[in-house]
C-alpha atoms as a PDB file:
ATOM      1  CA  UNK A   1      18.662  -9.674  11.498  1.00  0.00           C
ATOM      2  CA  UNK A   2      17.168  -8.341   8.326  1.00  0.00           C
ATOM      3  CA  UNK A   3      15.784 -11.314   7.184  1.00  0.00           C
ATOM      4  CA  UNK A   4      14.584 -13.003  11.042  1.00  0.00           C
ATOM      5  CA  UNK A   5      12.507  -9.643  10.793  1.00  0.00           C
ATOM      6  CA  UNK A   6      10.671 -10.271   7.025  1.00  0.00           C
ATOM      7  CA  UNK A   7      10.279 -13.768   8.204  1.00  0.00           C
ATOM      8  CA  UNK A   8       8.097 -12.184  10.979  1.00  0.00           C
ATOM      9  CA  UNK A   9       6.706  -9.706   9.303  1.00  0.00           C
ATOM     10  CA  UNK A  10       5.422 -12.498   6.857  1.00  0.00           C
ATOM     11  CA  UNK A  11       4.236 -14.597   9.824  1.00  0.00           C
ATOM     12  CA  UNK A  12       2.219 -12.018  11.122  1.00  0.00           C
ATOM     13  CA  UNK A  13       0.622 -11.623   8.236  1.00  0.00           C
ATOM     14  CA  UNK A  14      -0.287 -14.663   7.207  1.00  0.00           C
ATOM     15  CA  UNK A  15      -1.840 -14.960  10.755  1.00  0.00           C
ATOM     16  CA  UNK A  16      -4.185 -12.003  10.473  1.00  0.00           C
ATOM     17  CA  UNK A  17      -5.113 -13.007   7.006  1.00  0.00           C
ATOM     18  CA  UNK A  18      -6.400 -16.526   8.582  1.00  0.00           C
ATOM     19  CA  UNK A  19      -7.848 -14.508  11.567  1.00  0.00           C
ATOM     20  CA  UNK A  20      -9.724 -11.746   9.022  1.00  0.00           C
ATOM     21  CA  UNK A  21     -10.702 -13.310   5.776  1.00  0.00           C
ATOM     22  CA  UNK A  22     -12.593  -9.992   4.825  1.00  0.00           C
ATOM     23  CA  UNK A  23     -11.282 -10.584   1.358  1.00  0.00           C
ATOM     24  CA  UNK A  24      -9.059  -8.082   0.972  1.00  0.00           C
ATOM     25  CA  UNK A  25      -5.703  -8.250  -1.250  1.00  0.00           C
ATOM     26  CA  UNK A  26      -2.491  -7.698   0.677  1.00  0.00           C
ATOM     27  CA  UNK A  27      -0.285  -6.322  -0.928  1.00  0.00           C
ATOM     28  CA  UNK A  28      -2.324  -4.015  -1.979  1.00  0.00           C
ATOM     29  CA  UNK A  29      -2.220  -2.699  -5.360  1.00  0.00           C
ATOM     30  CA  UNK A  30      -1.295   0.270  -4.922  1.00  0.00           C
ATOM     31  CA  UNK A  31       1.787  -0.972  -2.923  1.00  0.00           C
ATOM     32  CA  UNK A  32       2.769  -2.898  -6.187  1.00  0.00           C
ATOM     33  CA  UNK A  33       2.087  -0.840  -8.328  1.00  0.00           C
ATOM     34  CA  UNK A  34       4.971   1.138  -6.812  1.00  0.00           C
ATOM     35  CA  UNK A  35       7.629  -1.669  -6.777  1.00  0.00           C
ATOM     36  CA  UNK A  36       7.573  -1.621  -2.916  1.00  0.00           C
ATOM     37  CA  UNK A  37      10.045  -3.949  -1.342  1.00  0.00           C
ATOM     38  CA  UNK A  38       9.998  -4.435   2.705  1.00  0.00           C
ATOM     39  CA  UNK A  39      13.041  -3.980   4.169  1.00  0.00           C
ATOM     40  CA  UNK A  40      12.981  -4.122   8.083  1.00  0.00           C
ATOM     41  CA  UNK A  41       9.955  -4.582  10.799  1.00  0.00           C
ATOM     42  CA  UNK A  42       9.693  -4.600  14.488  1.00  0.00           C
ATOM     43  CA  UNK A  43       6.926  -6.214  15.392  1.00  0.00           C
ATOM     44  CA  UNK A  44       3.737  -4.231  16.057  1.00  0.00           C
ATOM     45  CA  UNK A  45       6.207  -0.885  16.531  1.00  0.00           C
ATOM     46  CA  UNK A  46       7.955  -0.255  13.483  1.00  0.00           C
ATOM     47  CA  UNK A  47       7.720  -0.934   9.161  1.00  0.00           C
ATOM     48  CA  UNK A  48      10.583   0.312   6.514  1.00  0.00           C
ATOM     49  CA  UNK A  49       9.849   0.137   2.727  1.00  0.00           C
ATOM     50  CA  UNK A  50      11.595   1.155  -0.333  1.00  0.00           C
ATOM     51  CA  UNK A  51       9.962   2.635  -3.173  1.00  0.00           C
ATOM     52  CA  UNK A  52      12.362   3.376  -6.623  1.00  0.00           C
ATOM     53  CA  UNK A  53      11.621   6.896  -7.633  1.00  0.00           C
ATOM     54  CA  UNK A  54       9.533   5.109 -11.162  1.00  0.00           C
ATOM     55  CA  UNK A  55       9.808   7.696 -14.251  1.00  0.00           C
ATOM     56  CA  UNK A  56       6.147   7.585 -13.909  1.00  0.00           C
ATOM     57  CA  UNK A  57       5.842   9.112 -10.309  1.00  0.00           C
ATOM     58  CA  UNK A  58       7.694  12.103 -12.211  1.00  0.00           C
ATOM     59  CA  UNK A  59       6.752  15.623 -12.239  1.00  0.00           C
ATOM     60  CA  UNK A  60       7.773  18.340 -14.639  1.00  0.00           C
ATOM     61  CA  UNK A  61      10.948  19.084 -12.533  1.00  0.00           C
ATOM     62  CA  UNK A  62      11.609  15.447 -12.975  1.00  0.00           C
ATOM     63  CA  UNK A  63      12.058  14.650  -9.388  1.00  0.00           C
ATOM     64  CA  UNK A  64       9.062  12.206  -7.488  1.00  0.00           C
ATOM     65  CA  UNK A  65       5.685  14.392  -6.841  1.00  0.00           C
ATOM     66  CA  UNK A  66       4.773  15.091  -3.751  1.00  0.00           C
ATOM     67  CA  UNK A  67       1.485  13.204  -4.101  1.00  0.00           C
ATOM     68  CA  UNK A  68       3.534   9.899  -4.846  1.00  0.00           C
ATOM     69  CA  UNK A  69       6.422  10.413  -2.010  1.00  0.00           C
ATOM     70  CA  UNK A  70       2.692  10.712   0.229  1.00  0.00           C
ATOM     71  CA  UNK A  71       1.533   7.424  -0.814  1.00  0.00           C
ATOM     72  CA  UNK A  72       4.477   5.826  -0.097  1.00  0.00           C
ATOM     73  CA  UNK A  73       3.955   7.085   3.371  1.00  0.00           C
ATOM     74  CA  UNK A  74       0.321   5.885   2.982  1.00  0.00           C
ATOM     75  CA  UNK A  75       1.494   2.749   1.934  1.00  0.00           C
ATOM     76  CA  UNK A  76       3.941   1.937   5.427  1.00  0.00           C
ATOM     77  CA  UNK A  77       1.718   3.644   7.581  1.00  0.00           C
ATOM     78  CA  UNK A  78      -1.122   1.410   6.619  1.00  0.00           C
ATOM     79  CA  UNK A  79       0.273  -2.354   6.661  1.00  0.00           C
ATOM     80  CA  UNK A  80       1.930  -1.048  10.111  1.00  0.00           C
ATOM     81  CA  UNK A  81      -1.393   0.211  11.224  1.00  0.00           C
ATOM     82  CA  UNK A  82      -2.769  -3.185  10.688  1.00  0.00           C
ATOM     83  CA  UNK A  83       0.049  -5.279  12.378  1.00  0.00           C
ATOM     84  CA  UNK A  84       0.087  -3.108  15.490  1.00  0.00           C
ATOM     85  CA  UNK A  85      -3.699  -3.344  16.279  1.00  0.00           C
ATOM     86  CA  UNK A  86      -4.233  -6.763  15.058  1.00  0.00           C
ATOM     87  CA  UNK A  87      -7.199  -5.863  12.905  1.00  0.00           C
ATOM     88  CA  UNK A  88      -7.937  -3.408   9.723  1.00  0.00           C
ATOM     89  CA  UNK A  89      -7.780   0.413  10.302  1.00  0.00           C
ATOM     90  CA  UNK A  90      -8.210   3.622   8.315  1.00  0.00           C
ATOM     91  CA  UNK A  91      -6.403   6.379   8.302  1.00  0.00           C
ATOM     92  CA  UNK A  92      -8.492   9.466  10.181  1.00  0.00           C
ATOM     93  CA  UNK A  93      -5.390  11.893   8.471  1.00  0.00           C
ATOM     94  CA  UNK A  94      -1.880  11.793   7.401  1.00  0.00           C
ATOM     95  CA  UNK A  95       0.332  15.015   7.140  1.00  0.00           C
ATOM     96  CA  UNK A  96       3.350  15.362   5.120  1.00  0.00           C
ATOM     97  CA  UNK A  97       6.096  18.117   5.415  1.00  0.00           C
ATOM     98  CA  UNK A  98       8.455  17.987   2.384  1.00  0.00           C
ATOM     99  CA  UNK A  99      12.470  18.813   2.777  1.00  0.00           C
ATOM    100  CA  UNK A 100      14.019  18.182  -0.456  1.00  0.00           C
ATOM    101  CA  UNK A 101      13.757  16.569  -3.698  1.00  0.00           C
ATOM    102  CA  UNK A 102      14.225  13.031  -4.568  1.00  0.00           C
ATOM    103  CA  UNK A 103      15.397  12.186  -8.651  1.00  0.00           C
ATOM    104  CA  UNK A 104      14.024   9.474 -10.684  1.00  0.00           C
ATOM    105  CA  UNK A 105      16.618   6.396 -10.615  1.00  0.00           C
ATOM    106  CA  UNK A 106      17.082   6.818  -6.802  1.00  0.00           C
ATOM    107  CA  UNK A 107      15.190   4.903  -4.428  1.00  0.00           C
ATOM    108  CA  UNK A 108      12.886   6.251  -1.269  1.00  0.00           C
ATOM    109  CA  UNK A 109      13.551   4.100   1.573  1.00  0.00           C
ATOM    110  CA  UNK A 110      10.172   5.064   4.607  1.00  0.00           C
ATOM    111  CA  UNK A 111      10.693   3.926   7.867  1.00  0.00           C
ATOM    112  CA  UNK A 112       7.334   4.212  10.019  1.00  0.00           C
ATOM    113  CA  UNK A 113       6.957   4.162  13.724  1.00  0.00           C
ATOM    114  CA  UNK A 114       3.860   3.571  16.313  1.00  0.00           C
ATOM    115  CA  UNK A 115       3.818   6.513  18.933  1.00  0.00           C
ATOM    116  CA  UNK A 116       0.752   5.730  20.800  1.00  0.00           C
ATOM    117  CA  UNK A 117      -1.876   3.184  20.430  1.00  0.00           C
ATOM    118  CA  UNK A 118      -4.599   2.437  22.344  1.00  0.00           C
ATOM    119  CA  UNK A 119      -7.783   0.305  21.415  1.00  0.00           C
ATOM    120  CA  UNK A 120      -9.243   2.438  19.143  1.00  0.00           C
ATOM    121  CA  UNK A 121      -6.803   5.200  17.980  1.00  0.00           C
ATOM    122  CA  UNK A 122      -2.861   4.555  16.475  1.00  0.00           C
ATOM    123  CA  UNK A 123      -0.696   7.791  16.244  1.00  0.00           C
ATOM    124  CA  UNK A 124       2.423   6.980  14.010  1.00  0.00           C
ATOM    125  CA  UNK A 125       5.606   9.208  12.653  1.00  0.00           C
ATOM    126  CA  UNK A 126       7.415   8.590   9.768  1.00  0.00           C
ATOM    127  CA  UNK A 127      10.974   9.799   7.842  1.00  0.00           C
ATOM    128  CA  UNK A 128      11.634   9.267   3.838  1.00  0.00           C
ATOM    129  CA  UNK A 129      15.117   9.366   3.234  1.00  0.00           C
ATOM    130  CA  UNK A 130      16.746   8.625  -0.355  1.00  0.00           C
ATOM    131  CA  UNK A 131      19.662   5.938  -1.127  1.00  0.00           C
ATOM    132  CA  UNK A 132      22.649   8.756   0.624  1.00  0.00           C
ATOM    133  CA  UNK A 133      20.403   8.555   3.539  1.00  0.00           C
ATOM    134  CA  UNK A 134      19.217  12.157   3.036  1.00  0.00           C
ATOM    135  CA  UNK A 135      16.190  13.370   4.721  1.00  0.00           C
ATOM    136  CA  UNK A 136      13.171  13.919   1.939  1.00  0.00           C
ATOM    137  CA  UNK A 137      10.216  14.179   3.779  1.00  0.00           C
ATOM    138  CA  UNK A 138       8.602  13.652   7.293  1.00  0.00           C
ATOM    139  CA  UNK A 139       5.052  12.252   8.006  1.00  0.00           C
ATOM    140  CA  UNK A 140       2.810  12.004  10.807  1.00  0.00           C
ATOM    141  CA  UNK A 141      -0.832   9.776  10.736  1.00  0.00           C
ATOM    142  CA  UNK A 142      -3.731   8.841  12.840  1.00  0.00           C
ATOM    143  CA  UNK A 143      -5.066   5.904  11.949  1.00  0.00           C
ATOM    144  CA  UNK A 144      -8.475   4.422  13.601  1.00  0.00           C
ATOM    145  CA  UNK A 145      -9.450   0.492  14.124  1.00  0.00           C
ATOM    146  CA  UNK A 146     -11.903  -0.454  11.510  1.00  0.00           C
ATOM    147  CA  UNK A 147     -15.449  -1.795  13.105  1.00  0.00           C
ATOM    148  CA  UNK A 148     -16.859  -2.055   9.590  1.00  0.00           C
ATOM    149  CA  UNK A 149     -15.680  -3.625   6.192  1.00  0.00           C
ATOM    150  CA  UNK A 150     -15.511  -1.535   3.792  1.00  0.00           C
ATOM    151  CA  UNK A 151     -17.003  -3.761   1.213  1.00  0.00           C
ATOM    152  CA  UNK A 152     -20.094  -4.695   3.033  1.00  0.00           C
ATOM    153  CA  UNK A 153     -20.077  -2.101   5.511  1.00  0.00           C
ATOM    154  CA  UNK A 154     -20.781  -5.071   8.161  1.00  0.00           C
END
């Protein structure tokens, strides 16, 4: 099942890329920059990714930052955002509540879900959990369809 669903997920994909040349790089580099692997999708409803907890996304307690476990949320919630709506949105606001820790060497697995959508507005929730399937953080986001490029503002 796994794999029928990345096959999707990579059909869709290359679909809206044909559909939206804006020029834009998917995956983003931010998303590799973080070793992000996709794991699962449900088309236009739900997106998992894992992210290894990278000695760099370390902070002086030498678990993952809160900033980084955030853009891993940032970095689901977005491609998701874009699948479900069929064209490039931005996020209006993105709130994360924090539960426990997560140590470098483990790996933060974000599973991202569409709520509500309409034509100009997604509402998505979101759950980080680490490798024992422990709750680390939960996320909510509002994302809005794009009218513009950001580039060329167009």
């Amino acid at each position: 099942m796994m794999s029928t669903s990345l096959e999707l997920l990579e059909e869709e994909l290359r679909s809206l890329s044909r559909e939206h040349a804006l020029g834009t790089t998917f995956p983003p580099n931010c998303f590799t920059a973080m070793q992000a692997k996709f794991v699962e999708y449900e088309s236009r409803r739900s997106l998992s990714v894992t992210f290894p907890v990278l000695e760099e996304s370390l902070n002086p307690l030498r678990t993952m930052q809160g900033g980084f476990i955030v853009a891993a949320f940032d970095n689901v919630f977005g491609p998701l955002s874009y699948l479900a709506a069929r064209i490039p949105c931005v996020t209006l606001n993105l709130n994360t509540q924090f539960i426990r820790p997560i140590e470098c060497g483990d790996q933060l697995t974000v599973r991202v879900t569409v709520v509500s959508r309409n034509a100009q507005v997604l509402q998505m929730t979101g759950e980080a959990f680490n490798s024992r399937n422990k709750l680390i953080a939960t996320s909510s986001a509002t994302a809005t369809v794009a009218r513009t490029t950001p580039r060329t503002g167009l």
